[in-house]
N, C-alpha and C. Protein backbone atom coordinates (compact mmCIF):
# COMPACT_ATOMS: atom_id res chain seq x y z
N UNK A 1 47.28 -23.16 -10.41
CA UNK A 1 46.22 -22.60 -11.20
C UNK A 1 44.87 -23.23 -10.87
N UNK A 2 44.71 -24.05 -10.91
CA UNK A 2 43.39 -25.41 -10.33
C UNK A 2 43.20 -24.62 -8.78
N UNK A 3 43.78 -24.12 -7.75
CA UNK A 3 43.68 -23.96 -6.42
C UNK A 3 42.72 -22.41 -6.51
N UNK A 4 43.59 -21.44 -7.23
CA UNK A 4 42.83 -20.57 -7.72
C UNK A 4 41.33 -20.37 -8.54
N UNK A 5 41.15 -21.36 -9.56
CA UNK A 5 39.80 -21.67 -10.20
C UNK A 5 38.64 -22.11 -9.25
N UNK A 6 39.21 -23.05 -8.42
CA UNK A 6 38.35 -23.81 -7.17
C UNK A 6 37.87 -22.22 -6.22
N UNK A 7 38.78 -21.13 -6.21
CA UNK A 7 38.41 -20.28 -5.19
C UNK A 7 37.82 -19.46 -5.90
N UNK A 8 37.58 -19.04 -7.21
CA UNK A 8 37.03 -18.25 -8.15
C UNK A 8 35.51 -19.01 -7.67
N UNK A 9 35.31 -19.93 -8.36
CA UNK A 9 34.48 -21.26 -8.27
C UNK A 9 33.41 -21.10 -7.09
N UNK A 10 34.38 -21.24 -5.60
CA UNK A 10 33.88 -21.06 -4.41
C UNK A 10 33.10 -19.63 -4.05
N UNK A 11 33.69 -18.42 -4.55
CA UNK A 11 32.99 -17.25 -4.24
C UNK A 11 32.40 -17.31 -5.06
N UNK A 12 32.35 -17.57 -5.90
CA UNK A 12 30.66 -17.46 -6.75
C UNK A 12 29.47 -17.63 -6.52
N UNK A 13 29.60 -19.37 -6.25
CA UNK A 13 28.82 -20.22 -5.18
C UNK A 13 28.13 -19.70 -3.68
N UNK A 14 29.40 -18.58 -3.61
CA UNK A 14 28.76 -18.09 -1.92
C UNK A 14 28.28 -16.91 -2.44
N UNK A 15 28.39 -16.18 -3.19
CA UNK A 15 27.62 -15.36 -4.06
C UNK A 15 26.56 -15.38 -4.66
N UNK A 16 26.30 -16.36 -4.71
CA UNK A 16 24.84 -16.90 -5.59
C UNK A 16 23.89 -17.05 -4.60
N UNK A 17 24.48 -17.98 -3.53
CA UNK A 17 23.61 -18.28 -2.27
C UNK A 17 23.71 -17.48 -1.65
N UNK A 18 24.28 -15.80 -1.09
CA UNK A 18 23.91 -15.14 -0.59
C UNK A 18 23.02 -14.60 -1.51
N UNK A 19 22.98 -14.08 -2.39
CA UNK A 19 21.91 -13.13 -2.87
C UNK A 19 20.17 -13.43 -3.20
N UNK A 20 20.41 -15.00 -2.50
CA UNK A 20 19.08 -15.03 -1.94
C UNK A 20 18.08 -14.23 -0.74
N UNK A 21 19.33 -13.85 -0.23
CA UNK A 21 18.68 -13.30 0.85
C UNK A 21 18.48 -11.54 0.99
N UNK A 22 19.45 -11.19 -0.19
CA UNK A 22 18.78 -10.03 -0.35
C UNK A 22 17.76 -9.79 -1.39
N UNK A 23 17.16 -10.63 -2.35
CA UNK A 23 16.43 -10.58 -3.54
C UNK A 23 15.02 -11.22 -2.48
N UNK A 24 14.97 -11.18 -1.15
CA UNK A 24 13.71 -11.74 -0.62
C UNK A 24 12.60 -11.04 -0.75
N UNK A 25 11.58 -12.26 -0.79
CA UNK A 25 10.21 -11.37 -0.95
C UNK A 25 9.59 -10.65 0.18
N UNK A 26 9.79 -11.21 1.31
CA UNK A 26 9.73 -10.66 2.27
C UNK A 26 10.68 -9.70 3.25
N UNK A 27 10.44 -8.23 3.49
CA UNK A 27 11.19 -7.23 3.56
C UNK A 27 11.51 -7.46 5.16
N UNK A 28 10.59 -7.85 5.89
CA UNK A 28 10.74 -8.41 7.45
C UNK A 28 10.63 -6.78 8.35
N UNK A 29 11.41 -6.56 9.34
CA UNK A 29 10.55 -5.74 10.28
C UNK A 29 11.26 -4.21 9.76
N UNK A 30 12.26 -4.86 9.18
CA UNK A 30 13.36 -3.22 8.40
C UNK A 30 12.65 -2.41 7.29
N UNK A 31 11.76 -3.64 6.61
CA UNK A 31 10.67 -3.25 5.50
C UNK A 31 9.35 -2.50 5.24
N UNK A 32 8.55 -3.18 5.47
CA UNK A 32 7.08 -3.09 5.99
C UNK A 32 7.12 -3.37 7.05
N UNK A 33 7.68 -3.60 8.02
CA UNK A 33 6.47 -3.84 9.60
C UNK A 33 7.21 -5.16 10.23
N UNK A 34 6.82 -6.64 8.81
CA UNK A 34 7.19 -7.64 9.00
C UNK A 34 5.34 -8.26 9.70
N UNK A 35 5.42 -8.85 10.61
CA UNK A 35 4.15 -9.66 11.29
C UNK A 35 4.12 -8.30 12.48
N UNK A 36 4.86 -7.24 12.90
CA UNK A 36 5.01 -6.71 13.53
C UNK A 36 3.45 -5.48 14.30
N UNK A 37 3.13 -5.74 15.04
CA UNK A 37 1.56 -5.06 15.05
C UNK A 37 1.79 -3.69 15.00
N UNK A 38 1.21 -2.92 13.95
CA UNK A 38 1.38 -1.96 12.99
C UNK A 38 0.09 -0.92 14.21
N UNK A 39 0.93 0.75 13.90
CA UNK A 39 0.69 1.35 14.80
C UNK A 39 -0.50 2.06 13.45
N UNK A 40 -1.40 2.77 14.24
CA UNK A 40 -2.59 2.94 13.46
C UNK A 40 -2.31 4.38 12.66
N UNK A 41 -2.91 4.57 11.35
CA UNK A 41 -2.49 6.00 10.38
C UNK A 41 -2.52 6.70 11.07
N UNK A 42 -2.37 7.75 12.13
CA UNK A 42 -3.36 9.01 12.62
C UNK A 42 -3.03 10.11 11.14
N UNK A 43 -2.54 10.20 10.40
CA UNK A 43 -1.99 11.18 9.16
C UNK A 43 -3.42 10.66 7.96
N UNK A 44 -3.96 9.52 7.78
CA UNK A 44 -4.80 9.13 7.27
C UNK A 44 -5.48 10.11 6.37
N UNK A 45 -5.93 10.94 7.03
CA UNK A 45 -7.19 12.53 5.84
C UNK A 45 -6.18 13.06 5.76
N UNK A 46 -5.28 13.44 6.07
CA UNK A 46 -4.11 14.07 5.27
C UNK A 46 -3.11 14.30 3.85
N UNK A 47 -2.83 12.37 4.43
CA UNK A 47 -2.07 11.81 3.37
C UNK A 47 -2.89 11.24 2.10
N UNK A 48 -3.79 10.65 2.40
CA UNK A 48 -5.01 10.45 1.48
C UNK A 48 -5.22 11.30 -0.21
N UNK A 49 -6.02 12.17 0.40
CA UNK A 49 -6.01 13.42 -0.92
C UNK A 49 -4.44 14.13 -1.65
N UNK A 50 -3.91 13.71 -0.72
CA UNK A 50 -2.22 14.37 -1.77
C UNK A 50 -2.15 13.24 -2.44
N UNK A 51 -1.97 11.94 -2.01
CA UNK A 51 -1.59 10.73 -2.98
C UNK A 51 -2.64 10.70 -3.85
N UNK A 52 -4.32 10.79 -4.13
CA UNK A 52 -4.83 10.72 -4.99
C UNK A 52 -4.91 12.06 -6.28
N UNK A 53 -4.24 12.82 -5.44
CA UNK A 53 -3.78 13.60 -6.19
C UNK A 53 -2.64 13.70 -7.30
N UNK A 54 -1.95 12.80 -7.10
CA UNK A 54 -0.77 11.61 -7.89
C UNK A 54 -1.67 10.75 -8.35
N UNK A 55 -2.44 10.43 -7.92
CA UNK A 55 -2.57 9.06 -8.17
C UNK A 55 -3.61 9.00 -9.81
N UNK A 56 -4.66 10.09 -9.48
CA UNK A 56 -5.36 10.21 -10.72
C UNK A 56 -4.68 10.92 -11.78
N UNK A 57 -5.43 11.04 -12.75
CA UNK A 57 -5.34 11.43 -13.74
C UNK A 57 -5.27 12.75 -13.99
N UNK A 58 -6.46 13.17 -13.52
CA UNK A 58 -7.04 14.61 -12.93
C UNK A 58 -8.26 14.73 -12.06
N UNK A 59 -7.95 14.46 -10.76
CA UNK A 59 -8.04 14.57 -9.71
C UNK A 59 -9.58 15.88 -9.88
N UNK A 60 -9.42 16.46 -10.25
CA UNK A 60 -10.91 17.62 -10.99
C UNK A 60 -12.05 16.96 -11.01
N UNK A 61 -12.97 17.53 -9.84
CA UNK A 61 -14.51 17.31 -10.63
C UNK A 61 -15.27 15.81 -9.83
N UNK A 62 -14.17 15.49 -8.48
CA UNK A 62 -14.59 14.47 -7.79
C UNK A 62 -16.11 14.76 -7.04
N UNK A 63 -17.28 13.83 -6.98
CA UNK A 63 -17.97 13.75 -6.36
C UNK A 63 -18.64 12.50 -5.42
N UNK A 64 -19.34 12.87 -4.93
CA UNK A 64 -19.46 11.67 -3.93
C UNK A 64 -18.59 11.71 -3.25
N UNK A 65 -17.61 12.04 -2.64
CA UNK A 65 -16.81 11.15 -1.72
C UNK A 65 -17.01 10.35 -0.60
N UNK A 66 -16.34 9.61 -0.16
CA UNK A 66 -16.74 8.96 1.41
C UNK A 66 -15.10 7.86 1.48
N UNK A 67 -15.53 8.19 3.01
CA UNK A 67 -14.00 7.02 3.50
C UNK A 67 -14.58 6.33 4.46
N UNK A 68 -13.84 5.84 4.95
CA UNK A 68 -14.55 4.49 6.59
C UNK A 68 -13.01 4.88 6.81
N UNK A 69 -13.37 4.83 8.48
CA UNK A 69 -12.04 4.84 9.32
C UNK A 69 -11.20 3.54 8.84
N UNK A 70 -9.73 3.67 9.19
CA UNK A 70 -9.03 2.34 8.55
C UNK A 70 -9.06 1.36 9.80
N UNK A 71 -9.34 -0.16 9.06
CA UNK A 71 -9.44 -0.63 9.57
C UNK A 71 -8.29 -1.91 9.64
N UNK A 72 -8.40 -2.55 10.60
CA UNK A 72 -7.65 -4.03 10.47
C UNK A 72 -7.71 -4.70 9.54
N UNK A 73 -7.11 -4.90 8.62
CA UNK A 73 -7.36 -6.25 7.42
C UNK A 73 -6.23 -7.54 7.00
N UNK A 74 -6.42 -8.40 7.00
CA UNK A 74 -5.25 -9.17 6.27
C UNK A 74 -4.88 -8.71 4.65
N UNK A 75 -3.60 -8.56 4.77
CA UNK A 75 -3.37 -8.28 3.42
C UNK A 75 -1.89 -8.93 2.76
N UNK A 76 -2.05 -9.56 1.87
CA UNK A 76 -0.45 -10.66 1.35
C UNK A 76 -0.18 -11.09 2.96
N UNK A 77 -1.27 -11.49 3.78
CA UNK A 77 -0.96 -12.71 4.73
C UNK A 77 -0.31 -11.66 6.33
N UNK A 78 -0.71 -10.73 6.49
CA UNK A 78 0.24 -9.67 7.61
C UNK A 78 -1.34 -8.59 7.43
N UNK A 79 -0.94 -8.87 8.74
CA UNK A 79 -2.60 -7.20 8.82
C UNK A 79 -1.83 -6.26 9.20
N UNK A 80 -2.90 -5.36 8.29
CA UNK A 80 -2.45 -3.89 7.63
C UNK A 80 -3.69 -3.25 8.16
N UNK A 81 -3.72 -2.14 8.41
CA UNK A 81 -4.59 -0.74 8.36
C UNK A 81 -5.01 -0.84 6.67
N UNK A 82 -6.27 -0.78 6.75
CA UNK A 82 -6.96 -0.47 5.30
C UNK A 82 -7.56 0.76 5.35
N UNK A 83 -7.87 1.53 4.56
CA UNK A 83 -8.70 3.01 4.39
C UNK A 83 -9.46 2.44 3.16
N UNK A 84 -10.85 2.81 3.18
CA UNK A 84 -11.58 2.36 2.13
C UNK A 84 -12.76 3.44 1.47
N UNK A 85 -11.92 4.15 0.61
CA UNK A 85 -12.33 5.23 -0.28
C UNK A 85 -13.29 5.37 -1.76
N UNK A 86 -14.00 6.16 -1.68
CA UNK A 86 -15.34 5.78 -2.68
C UNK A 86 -15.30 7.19 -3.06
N UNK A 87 -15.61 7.87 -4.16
CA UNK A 87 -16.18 9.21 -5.12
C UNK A 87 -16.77 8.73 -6.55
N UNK A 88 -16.93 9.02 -6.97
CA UNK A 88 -17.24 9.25 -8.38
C UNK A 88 -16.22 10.61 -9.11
N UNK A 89 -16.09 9.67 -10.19
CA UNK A 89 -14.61 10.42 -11.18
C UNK A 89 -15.87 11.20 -12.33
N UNK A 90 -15.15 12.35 -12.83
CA UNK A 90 -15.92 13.40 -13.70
C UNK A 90 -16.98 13.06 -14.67
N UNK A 91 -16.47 11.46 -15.16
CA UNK A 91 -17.05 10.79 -16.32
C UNK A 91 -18.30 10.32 -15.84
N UNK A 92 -18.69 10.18 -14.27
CA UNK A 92 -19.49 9.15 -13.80
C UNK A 92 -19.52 8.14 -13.17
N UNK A 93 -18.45 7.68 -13.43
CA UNK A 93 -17.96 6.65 -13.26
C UNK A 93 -17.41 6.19 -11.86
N UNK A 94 -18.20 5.30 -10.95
CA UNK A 94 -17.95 5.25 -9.46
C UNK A 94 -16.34 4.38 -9.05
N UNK A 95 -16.04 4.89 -8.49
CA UNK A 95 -13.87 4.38 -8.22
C UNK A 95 -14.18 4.26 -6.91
N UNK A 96 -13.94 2.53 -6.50
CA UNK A 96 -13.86 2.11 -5.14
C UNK A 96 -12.24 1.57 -5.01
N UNK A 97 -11.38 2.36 -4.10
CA UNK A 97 -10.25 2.03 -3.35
C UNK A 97 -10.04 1.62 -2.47
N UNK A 98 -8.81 0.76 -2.11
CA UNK A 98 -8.81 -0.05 -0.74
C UNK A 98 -7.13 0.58 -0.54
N UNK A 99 -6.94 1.50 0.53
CA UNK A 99 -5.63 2.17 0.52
C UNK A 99 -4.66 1.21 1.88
N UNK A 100 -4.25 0.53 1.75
CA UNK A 100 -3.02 -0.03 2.93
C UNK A 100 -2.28 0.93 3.53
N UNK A 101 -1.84 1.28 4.10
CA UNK A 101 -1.09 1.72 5.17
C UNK A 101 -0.25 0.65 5.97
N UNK A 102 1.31 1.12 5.63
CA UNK A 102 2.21 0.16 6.59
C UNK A 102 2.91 1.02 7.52
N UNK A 103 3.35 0.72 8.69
CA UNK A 103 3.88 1.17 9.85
C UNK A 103 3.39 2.81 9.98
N UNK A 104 2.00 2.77 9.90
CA UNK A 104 1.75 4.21 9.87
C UNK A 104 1.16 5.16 8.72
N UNK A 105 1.81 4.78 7.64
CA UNK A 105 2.14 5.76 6.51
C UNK A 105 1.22 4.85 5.22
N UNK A 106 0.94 5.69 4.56
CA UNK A 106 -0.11 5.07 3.43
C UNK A 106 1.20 4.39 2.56
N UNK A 107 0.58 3.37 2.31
CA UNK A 107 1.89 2.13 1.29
C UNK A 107 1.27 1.85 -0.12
N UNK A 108 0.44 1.82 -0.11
CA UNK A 108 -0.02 1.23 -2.04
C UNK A 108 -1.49 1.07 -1.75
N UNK A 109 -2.21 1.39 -3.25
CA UNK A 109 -3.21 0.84 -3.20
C UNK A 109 -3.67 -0.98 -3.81
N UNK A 110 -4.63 -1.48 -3.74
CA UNK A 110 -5.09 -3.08 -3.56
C UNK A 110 -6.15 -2.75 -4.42
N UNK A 111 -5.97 -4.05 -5.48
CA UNK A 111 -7.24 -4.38 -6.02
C UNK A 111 -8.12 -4.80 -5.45
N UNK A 112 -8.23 -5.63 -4.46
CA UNK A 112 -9.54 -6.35 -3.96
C UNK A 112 -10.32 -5.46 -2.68
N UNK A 113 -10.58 -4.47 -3.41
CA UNK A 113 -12.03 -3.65 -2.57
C UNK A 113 -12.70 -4.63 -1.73
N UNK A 114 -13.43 -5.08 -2.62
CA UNK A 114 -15.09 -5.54 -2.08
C UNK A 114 -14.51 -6.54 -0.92
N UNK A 115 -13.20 -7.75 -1.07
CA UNK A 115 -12.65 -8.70 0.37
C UNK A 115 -12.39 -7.59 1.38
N UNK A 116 -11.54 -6.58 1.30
CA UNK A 116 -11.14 -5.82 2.19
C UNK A 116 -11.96 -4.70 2.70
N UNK A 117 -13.30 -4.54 2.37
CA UNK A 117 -13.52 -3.63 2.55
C UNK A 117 -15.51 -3.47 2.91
N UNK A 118 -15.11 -4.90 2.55
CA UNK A 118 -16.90 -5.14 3.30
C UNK A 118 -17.05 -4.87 4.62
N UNK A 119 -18.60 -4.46 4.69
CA UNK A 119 -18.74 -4.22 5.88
C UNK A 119 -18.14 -2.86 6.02
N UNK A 120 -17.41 -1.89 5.87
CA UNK A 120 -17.01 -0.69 6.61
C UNK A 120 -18.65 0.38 6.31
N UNK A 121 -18.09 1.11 7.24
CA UNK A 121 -19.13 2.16 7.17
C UNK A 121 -18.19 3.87 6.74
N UNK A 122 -19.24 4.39 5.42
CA UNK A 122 -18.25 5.30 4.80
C UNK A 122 -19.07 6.78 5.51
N UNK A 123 -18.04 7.92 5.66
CA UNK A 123 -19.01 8.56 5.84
C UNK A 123 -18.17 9.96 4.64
N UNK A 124 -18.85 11.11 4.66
CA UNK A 124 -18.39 12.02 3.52
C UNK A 124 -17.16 12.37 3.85
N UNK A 125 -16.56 12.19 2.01
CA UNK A 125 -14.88 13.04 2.61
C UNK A 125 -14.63 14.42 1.97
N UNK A 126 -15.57 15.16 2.14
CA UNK A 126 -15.56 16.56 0.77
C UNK A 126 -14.09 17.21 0.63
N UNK A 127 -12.88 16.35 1.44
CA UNK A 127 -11.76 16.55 1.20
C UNK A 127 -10.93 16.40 -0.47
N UNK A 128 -11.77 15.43 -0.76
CA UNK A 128 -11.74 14.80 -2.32
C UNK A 128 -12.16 15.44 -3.35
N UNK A 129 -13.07 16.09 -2.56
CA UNK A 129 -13.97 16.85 -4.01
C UNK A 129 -13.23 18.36 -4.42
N UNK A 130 -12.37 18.46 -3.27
CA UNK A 130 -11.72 20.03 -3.49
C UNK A 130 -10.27 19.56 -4.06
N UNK A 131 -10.17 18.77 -4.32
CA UNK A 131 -8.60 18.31 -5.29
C UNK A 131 -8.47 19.31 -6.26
N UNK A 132 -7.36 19.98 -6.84
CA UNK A 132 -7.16 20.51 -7.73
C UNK A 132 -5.96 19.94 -8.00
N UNK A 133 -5.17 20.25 -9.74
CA UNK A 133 -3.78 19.57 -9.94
C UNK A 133 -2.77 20.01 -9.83
């Protein structure tokens, strides 16, 4: 009975310490990319306006728009393609985005605009302004 408890005991132990390695924070090259040099959006004005189309509230009544081509940025320590998106929402109210893109494909948006996104040059995206829901 003791020989059995010890092996109960033992897979647990190797159970515990494996599932470190799938609970990782880092997804590696199967994930995101990994450190892996990330191939550039070409889908970028495409994918863009459908996700903010999710993404707002109601997407209605955008003005201003403007984007800057995406650029190289460090982001959680691994450079990413950034897209850096500007309109004004119905209320007035000016909405600056910093859109990541991993292995291609738009991945999440980032709070920190203004680090990631200085310096770009925006030019009009009247792709934005024709959103409907």
């Amino acid at each position: 009975m003791t020989a059995s408890i010890l092996r109960i005991a033992f897979a647990l132990l190797a159970a515990v310490s494996l599932s470190g390695c799938i609970t990782s924070d880092d997804p590696g090259p199967s994930g995101d990319g990994g450190d892996a040099v990330q191939p550039f959006p070409t889908n970028y004005r495409s994918e863009i306006p459908l996700f903010l189309r999710s993404y707002l509230n109601n997407p209605v009544g955008l003005r201003d728009a403007a984007m800057a081509e995406p650029v190289q940025r460090p982001v959680g320590g691994k450079v990413r393609f950034v897209s850096c998106v500007r309109f004004t929402l119905p209320s007035g109210k000016p909405q600056d985005l910093a859109i990541v893109h991993v292995n291609g494909r738009l991945d999440r948006v980032v709070g920190n605009f203004q680090e990631l996104c200085a310096g770009v040059v925006t030019a009009p995206f009247p792709e934005l302004e024709k959103l409907s829901r």
